[in-house]
N, C-alpha and C. Protein backbone atom coordinates (compact mmCIF):
# COMPACT_ATOMS: atom_id res chain seq x y z
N UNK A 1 -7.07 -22.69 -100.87
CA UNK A 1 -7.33 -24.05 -101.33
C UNK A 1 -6.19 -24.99 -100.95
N UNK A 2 -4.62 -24.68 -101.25
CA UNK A 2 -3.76 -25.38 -100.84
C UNK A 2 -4.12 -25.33 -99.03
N UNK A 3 -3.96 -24.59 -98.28
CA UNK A 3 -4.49 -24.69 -97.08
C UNK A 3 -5.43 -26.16 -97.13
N UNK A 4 -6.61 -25.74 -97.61
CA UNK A 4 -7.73 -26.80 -97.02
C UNK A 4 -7.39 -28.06 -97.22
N UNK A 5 -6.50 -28.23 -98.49
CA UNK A 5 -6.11 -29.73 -98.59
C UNK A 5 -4.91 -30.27 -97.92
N UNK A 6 -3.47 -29.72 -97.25
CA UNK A 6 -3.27 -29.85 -96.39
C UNK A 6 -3.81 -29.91 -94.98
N UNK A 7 -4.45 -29.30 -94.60
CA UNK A 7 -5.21 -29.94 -93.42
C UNK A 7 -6.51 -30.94 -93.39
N UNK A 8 -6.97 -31.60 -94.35
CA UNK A 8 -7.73 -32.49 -94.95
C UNK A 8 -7.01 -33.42 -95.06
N UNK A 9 -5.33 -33.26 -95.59
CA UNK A 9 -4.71 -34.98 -95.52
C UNK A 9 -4.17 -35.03 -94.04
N UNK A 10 -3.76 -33.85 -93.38
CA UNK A 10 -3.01 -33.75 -91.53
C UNK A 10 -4.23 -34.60 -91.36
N UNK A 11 -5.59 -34.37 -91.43
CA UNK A 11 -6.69 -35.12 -90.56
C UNK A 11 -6.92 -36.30 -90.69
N UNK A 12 -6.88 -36.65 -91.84
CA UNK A 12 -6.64 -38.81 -92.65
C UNK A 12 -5.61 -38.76 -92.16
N UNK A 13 -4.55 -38.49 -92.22
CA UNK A 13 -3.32 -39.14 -91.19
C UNK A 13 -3.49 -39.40 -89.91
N UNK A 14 -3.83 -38.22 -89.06
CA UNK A 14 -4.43 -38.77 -87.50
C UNK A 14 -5.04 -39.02 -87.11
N UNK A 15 -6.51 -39.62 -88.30
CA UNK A 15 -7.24 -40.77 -88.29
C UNK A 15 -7.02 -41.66 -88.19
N UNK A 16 -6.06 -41.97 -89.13
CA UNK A 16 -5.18 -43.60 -89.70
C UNK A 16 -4.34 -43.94 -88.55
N UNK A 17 -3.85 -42.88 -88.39
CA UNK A 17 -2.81 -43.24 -87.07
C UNK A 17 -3.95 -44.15 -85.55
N UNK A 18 -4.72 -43.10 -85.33
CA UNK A 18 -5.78 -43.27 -84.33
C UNK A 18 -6.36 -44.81 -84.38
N UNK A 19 -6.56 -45.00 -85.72
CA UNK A 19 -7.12 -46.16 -85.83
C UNK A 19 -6.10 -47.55 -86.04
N UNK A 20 -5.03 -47.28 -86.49
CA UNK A 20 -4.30 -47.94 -85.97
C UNK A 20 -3.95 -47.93 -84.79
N UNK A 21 -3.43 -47.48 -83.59
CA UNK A 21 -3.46 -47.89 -82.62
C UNK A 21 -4.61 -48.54 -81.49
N UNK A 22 -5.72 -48.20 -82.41
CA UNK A 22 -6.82 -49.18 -81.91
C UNK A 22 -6.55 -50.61 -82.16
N UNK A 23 -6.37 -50.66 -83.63
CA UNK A 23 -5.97 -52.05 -84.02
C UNK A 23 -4.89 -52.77 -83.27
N UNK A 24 -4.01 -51.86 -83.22
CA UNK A 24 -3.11 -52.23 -82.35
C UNK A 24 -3.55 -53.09 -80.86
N UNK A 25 -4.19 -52.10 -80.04
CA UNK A 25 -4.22 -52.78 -78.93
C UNK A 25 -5.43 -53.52 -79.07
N UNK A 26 -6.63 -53.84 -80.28
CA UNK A 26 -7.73 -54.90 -80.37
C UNK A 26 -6.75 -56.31 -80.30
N UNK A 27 -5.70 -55.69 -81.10
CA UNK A 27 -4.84 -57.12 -81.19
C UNK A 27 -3.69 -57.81 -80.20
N UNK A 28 -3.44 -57.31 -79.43
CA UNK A 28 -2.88 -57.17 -78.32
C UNK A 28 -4.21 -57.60 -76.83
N UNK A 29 -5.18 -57.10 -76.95
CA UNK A 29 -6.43 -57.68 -75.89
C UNK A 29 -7.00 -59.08 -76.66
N UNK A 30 -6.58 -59.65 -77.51
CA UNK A 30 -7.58 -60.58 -78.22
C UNK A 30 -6.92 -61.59 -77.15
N UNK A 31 -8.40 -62.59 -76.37
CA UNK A 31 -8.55 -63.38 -75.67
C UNK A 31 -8.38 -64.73 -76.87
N UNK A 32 -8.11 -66.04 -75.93
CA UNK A 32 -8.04 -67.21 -76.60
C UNK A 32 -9.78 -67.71 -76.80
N UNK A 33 -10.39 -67.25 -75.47
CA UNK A 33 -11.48 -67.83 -75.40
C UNK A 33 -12.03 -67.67 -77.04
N UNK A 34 -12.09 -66.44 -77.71
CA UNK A 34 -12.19 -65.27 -78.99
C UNK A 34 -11.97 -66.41 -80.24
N UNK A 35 -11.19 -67.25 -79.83
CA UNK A 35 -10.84 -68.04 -81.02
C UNK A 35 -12.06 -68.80 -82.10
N UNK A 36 -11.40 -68.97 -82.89
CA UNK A 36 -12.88 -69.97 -83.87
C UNK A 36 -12.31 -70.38 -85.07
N UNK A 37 -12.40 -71.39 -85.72
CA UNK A 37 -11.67 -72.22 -86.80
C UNK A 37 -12.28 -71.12 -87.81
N UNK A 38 -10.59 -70.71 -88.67
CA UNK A 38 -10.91 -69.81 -89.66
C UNK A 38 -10.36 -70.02 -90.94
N UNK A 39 -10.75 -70.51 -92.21
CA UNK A 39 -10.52 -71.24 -93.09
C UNK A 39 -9.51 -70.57 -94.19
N UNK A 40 -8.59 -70.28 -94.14
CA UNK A 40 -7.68 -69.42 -94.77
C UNK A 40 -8.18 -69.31 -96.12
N UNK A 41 -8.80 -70.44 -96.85
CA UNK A 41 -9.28 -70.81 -98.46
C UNK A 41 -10.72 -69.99 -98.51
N UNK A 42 -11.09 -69.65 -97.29
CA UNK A 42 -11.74 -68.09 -97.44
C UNK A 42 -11.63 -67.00 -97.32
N UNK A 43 -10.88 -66.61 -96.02
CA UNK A 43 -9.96 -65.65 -95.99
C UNK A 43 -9.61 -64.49 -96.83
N UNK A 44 -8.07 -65.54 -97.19
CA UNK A 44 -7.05 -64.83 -98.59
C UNK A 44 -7.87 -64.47 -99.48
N UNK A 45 -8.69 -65.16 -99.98
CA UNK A 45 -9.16 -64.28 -101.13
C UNK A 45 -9.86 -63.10 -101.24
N UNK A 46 -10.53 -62.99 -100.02
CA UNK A 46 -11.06 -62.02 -99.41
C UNK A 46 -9.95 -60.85 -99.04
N UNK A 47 -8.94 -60.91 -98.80
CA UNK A 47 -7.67 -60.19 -98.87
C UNK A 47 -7.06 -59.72 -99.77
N UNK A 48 -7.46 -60.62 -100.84
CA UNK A 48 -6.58 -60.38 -101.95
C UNK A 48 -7.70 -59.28 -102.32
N UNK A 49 -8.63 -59.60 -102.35
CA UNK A 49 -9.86 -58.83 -103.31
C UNK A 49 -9.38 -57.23 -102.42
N UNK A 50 -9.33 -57.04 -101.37
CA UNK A 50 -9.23 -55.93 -100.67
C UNK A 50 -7.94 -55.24 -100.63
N UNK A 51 -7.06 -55.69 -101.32
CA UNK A 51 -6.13 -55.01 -101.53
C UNK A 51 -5.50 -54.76 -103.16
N UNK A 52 -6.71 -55.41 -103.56
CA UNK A 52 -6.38 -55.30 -105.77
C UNK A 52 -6.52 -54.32 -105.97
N UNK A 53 -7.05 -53.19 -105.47
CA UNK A 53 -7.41 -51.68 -106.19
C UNK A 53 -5.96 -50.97 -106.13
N UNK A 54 -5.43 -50.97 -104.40
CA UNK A 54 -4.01 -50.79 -104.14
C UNK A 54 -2.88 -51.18 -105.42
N UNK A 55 -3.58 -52.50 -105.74
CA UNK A 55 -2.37 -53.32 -106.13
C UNK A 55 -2.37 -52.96 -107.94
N UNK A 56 -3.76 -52.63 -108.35
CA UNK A 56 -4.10 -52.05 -109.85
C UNK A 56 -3.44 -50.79 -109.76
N UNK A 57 -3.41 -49.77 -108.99
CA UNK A 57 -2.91 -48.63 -109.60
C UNK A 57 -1.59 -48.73 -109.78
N UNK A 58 -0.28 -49.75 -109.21
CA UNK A 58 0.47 -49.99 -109.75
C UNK A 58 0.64 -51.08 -110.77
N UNK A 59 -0.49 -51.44 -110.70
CA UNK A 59 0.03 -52.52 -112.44
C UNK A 59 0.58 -53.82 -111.72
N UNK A 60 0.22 -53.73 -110.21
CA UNK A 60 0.74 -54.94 -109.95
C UNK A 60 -0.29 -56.35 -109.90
N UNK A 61 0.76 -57.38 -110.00
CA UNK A 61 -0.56 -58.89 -109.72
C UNK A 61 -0.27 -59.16 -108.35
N UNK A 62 -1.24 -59.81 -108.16
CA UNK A 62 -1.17 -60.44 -106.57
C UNK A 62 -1.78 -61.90 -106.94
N UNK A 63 -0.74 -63.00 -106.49
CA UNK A 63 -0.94 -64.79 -107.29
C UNK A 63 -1.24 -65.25 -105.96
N UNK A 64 -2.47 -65.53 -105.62
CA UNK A 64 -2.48 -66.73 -103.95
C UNK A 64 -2.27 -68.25 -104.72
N UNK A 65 -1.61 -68.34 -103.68
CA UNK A 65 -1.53 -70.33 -103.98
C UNK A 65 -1.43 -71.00 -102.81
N UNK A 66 -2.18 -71.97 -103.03
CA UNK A 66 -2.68 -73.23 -101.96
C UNK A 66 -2.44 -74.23 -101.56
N UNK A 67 -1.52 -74.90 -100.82
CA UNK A 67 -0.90 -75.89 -101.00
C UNK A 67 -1.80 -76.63 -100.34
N UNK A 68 -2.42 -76.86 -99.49
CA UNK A 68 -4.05 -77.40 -99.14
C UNK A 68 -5.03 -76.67 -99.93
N UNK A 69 -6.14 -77.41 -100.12
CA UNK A 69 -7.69 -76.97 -100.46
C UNK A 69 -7.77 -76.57 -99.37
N UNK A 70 -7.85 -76.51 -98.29
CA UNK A 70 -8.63 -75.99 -96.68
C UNK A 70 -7.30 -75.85 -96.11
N UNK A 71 -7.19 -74.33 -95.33
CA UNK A 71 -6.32 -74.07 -94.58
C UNK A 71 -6.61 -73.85 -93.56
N UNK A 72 -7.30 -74.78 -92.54
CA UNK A 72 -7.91 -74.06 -91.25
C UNK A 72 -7.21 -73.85 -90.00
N UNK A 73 -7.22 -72.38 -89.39
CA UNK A 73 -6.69 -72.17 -88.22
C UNK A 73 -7.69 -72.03 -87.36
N UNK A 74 -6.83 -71.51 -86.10
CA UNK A 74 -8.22 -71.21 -84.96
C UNK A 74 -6.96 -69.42 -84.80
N UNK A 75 -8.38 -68.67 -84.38
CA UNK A 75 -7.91 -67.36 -84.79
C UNK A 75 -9.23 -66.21 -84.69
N UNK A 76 -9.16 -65.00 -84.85
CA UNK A 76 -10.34 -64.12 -84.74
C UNK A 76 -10.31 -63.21 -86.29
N UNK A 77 -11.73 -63.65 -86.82
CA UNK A 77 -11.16 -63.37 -88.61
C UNK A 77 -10.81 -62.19 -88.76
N UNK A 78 -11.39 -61.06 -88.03
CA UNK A 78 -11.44 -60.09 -88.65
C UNK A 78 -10.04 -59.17 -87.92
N UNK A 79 -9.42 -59.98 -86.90
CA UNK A 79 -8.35 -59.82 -86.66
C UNK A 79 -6.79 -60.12 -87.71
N UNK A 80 -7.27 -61.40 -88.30
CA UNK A 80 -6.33 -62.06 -88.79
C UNK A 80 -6.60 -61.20 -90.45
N UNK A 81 -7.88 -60.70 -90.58
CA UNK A 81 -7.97 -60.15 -92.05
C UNK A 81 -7.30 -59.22 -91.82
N UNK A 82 -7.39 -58.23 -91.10
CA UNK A 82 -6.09 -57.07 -90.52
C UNK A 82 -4.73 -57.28 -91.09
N UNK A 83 -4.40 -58.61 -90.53
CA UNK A 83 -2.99 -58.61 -90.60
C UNK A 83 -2.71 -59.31 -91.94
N UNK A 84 -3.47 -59.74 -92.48
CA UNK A 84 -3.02 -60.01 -94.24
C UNK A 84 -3.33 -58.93 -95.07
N UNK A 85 -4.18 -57.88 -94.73
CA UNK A 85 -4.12 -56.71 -95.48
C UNK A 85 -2.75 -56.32 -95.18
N UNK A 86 -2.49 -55.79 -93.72
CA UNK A 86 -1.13 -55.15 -93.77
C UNK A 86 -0.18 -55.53 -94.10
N UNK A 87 0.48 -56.97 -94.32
CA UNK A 87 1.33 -57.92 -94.94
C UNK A 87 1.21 -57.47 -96.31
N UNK A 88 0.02 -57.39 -97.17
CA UNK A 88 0.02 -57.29 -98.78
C UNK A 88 0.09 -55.86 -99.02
N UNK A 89 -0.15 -54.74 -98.19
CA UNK A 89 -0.05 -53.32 -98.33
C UNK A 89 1.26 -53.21 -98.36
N UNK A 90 2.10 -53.84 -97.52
CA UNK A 90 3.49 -53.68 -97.32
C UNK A 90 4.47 -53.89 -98.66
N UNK A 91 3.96 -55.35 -98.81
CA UNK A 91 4.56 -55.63 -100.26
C UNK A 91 3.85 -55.01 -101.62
N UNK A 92 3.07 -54.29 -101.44
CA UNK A 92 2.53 -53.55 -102.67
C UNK A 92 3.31 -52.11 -102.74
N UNK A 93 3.33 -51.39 -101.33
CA UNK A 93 4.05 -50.23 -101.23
C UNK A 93 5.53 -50.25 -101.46
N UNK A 94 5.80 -51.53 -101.42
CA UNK A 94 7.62 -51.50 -101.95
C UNK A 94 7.82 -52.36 -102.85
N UNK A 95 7.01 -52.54 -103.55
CA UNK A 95 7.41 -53.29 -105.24
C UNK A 95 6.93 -52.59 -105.75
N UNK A 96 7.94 -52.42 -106.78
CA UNK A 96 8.09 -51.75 -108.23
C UNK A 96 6.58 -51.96 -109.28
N UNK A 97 6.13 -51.34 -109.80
CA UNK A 97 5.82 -50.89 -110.92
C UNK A 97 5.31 -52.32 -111.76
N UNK A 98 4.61 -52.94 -111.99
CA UNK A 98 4.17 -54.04 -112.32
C UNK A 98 5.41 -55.46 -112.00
N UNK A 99 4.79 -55.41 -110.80
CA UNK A 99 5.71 -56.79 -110.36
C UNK A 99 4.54 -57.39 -109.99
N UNK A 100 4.94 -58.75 -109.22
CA UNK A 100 4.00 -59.85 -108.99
C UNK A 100 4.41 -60.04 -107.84
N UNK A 101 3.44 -60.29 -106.94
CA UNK A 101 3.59 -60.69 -105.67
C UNK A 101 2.55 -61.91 -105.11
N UNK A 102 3.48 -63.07 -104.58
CA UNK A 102 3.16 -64.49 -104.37
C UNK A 102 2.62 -64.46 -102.61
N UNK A 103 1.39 -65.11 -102.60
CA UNK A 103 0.96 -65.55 -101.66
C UNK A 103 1.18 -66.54 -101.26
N UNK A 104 1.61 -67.30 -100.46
CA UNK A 104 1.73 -68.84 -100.44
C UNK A 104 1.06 -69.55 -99.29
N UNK A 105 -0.11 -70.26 -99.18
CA UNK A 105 -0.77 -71.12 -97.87
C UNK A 105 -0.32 -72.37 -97.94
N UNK A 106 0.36 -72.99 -96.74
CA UNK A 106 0.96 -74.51 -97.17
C UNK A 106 0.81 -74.79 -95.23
N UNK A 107 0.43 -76.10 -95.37
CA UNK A 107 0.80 -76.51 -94.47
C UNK A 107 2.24 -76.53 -93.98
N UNK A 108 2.42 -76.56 -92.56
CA UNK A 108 4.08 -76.64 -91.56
C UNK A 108 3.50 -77.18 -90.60
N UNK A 109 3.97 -78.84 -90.88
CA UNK A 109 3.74 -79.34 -89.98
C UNK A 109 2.03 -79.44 -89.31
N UNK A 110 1.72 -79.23 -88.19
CA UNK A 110 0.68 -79.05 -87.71
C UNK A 110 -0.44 -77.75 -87.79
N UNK A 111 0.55 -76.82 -88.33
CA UNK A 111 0.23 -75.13 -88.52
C UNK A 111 0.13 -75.09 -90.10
N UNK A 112 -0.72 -73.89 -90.05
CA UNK A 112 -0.48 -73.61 -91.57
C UNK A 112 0.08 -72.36 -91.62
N UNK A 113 1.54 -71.98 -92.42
CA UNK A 113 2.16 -70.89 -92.90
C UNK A 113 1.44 -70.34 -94.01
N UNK A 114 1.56 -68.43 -94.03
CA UNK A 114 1.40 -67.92 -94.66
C UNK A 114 2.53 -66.77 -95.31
N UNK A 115 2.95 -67.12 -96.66
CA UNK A 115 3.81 -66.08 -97.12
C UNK A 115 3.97 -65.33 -98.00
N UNK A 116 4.10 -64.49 -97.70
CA UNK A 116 3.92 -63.37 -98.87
C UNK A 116 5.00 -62.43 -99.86
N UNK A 117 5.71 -62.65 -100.94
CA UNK A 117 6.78 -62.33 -101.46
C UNK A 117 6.61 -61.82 -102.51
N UNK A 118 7.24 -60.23 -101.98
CA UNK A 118 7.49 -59.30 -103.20
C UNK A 118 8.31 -59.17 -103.80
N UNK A 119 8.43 -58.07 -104.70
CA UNK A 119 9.78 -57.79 -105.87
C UNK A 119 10.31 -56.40 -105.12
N UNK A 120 10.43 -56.21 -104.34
CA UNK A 120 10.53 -54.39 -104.12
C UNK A 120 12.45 -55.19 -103.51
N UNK A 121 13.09 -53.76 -103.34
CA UNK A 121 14.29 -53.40 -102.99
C UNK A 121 14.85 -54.56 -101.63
N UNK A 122 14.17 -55.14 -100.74
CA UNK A 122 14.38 -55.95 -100.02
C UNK A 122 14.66 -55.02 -98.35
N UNK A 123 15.20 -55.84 -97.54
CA UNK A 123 15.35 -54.42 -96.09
C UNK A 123 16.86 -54.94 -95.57
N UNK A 124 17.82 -53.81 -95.41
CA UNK A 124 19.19 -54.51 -95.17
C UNK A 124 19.77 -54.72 -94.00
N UNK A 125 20.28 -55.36 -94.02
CA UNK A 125 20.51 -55.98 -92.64
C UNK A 125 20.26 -55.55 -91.18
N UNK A 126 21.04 -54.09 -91.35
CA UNK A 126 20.68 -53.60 -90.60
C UNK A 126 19.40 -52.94 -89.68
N UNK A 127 18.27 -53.08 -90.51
CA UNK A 127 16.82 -52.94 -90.44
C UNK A 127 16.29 -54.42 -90.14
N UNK A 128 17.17 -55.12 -90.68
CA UNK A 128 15.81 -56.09 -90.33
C UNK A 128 15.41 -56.64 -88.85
N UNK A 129 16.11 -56.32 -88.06
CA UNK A 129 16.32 -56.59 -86.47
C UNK A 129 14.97 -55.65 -85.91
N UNK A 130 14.75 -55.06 -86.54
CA UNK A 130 13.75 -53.50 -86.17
C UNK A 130 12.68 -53.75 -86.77
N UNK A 131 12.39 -54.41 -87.32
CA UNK A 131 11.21 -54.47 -88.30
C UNK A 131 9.91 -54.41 -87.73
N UNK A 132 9.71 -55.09 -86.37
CA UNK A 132 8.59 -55.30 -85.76
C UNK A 132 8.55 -54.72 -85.04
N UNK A 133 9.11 -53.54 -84.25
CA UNK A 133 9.49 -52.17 -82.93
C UNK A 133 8.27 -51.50 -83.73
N UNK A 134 7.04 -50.80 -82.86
CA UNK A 134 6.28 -49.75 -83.53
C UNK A 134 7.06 -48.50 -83.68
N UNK A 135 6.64 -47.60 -84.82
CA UNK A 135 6.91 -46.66 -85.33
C UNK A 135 7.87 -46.81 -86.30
N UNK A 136 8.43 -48.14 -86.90
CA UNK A 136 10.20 -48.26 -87.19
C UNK A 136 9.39 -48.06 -88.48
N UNK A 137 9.72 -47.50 -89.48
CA UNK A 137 10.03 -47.61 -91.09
C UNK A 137 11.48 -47.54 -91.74
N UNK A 138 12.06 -48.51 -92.05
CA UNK A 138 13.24 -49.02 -92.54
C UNK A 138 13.77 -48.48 -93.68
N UNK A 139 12.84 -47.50 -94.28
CA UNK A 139 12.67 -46.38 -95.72
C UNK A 139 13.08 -45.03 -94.64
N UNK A 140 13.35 -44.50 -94.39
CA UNK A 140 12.71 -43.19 -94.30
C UNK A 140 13.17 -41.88 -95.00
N UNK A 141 13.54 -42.13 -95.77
CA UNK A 141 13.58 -41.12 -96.82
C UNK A 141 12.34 -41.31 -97.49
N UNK A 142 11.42 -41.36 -97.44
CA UNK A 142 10.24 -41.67 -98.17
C UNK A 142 9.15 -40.68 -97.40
N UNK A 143 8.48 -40.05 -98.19
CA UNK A 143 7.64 -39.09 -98.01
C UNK A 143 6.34 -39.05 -97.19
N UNK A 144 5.83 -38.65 -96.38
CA UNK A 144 5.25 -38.74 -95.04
C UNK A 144 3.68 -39.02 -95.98
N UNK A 145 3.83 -38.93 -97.74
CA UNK A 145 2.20 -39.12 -98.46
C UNK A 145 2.32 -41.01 -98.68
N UNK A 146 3.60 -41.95 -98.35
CA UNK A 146 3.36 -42.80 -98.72
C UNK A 146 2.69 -43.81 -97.65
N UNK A 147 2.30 -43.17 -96.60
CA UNK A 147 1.47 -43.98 -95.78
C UNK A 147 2.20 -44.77 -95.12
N UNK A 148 1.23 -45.11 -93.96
CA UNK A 148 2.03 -45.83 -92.85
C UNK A 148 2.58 -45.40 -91.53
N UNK A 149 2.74 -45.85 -90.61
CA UNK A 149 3.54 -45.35 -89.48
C UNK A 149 3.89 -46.40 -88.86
N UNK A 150 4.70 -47.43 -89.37
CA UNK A 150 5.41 -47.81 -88.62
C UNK A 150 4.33 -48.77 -87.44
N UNK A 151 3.27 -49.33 -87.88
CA UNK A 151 2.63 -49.93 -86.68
C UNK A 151 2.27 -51.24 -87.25
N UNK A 152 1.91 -51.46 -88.49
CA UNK A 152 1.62 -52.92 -89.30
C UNK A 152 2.33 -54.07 -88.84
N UNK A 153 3.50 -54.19 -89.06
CA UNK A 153 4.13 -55.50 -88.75
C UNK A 153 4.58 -55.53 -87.02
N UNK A 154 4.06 -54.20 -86.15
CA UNK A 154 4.04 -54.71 -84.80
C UNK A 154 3.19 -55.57 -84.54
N UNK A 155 1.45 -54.85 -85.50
CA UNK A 155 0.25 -55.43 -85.37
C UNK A 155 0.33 -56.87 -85.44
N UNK A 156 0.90 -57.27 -86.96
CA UNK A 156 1.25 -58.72 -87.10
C UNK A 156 1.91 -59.56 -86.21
N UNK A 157 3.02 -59.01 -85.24
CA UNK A 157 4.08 -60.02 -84.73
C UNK A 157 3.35 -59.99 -83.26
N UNK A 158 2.61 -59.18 -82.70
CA UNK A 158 1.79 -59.28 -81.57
C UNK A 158 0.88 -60.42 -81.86
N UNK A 159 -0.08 -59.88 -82.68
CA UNK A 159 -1.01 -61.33 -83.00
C UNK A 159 -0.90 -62.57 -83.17
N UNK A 160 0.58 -62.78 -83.83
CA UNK A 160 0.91 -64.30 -84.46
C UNK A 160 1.38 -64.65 -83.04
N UNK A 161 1.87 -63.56 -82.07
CA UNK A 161 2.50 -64.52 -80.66
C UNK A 161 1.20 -64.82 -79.98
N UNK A 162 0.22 -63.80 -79.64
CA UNK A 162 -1.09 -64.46 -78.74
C UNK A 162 -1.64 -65.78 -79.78
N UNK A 163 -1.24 -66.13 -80.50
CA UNK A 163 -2.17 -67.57 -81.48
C UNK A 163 -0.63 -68.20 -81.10
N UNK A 164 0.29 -68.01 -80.59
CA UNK A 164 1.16 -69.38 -80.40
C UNK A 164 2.19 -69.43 -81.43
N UNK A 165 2.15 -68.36 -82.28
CA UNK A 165 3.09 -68.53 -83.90
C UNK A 165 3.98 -67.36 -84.00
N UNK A 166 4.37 -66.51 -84.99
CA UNK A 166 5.45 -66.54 -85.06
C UNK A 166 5.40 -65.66 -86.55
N UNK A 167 6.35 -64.34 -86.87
CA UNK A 167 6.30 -63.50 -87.63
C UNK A 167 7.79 -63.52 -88.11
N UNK A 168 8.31 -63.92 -89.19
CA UNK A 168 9.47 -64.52 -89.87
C UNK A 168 9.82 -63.25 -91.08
N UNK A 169 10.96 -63.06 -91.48
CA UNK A 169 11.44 -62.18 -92.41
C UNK A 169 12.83 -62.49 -92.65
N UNK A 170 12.92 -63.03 -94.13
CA UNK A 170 13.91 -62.82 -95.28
C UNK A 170 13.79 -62.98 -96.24
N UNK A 171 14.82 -62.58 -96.93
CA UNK A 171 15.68 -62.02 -98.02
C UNK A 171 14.87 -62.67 -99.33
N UNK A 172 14.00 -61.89 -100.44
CA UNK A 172 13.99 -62.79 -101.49
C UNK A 172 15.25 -63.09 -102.00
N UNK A 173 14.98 -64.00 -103.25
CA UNK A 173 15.40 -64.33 -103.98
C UNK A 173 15.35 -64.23 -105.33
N UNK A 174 16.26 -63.44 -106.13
CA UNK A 174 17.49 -62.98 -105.75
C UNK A 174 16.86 -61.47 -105.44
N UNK A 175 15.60 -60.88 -105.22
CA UNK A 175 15.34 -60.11 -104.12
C UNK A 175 14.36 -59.81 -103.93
N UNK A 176 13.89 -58.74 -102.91
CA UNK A 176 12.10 -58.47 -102.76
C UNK A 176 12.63 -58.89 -101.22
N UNK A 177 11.32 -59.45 -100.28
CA UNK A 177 11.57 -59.87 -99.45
C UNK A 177 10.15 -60.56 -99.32
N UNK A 178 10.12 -61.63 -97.94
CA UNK A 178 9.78 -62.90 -97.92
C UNK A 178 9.06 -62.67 -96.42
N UNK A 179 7.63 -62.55 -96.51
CA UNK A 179 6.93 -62.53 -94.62
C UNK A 179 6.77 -63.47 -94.28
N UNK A 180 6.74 -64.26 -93.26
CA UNK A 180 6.23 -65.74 -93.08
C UNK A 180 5.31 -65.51 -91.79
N UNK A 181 4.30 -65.77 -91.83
CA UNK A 181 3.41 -65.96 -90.70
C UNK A 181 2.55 -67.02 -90.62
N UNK A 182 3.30 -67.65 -89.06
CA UNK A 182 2.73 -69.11 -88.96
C UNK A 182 2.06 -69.13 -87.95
């Protein structure tokens, strides 16, 4: 029995893996032509909803806030829903134990920013240069059951460059840490 369930989670892992690197390169081939005005004030919530179960078994909240009623980009949704799941998985997997984690949609300028800020341990200096290299996890003392490989925030910083924008990281305050994707 221990057998079967070790090789039952080996196989969800090199599923997950598999399918992430699909995602990977869907997001990496996404054409401009592909584009289509995508209303963030539908979106996020749709994000949020898809990552609350994640976010309930730790007792955590997840707060979106809007600094426009309408946040519209041009973008491929189900591309861009990708990369706000993996943004809020990230900050759910490294905040603590009923913390709160802030969404923020605001206009910049002509663009609309999206940011996302947790309570977890933050990433130190030395990591943060690496953050977006596939395979990098900035933890790795952390156990091969907490998911992940190191491909999420490549996914993100590929995508935000084919849309023209831009994948940002620092330091909360006074800690956690802070994604910005514009």
């Amino acid at each position: 029995e221990v057998c079967v369930e070790r090789s039952r989670r080996s196989v969800e892992r090199s599923l997950q893996l598999a399918e992430d690197f699909a995602q990977l390169g869907r997001a990496e081939a996404v054409e401009e032509s592909r584009f289509t005005a995508v209303d963030l004030a539908d979106l996020m919530p749709a994000a949020i909803d898809e990552a609350e179960s994640q976010a309930y078994k730790k007792g955590i909240t997840l707060n979106l806030a809007f600094a426009p009623e309408s946040a519209l980009t041009r973008g491929v949704r189900d591309v861009l829903f990708r990369v706000f799941i993996n943004l809020l998985s990230n900050a759910i997997k490294y905040s603590p134990a009923d913390a709160t984690i802030h969404v923020v949609v605001r206009e910049a300028g002509s663009n609309v920013e999206v940011s996302v800020i947790d309570e977890g341990p933050g990433i130190s200096a030395k990591n943060q240069e690496h953050l977006t290299e596939r395979f990098f996890r900035p933890d790795r003392g952390r156990g091969r059951n907490s998911g992940g490989f190191g491909l999420g925030l490549s996914l993100t910083k590929a995508y935000a460059r084919i849309m023209g924008g831009s994948l940002a990281y620092e330091p909360g305050r006074p800690k956690g840490s802070v994604f910005r994707l514009i």
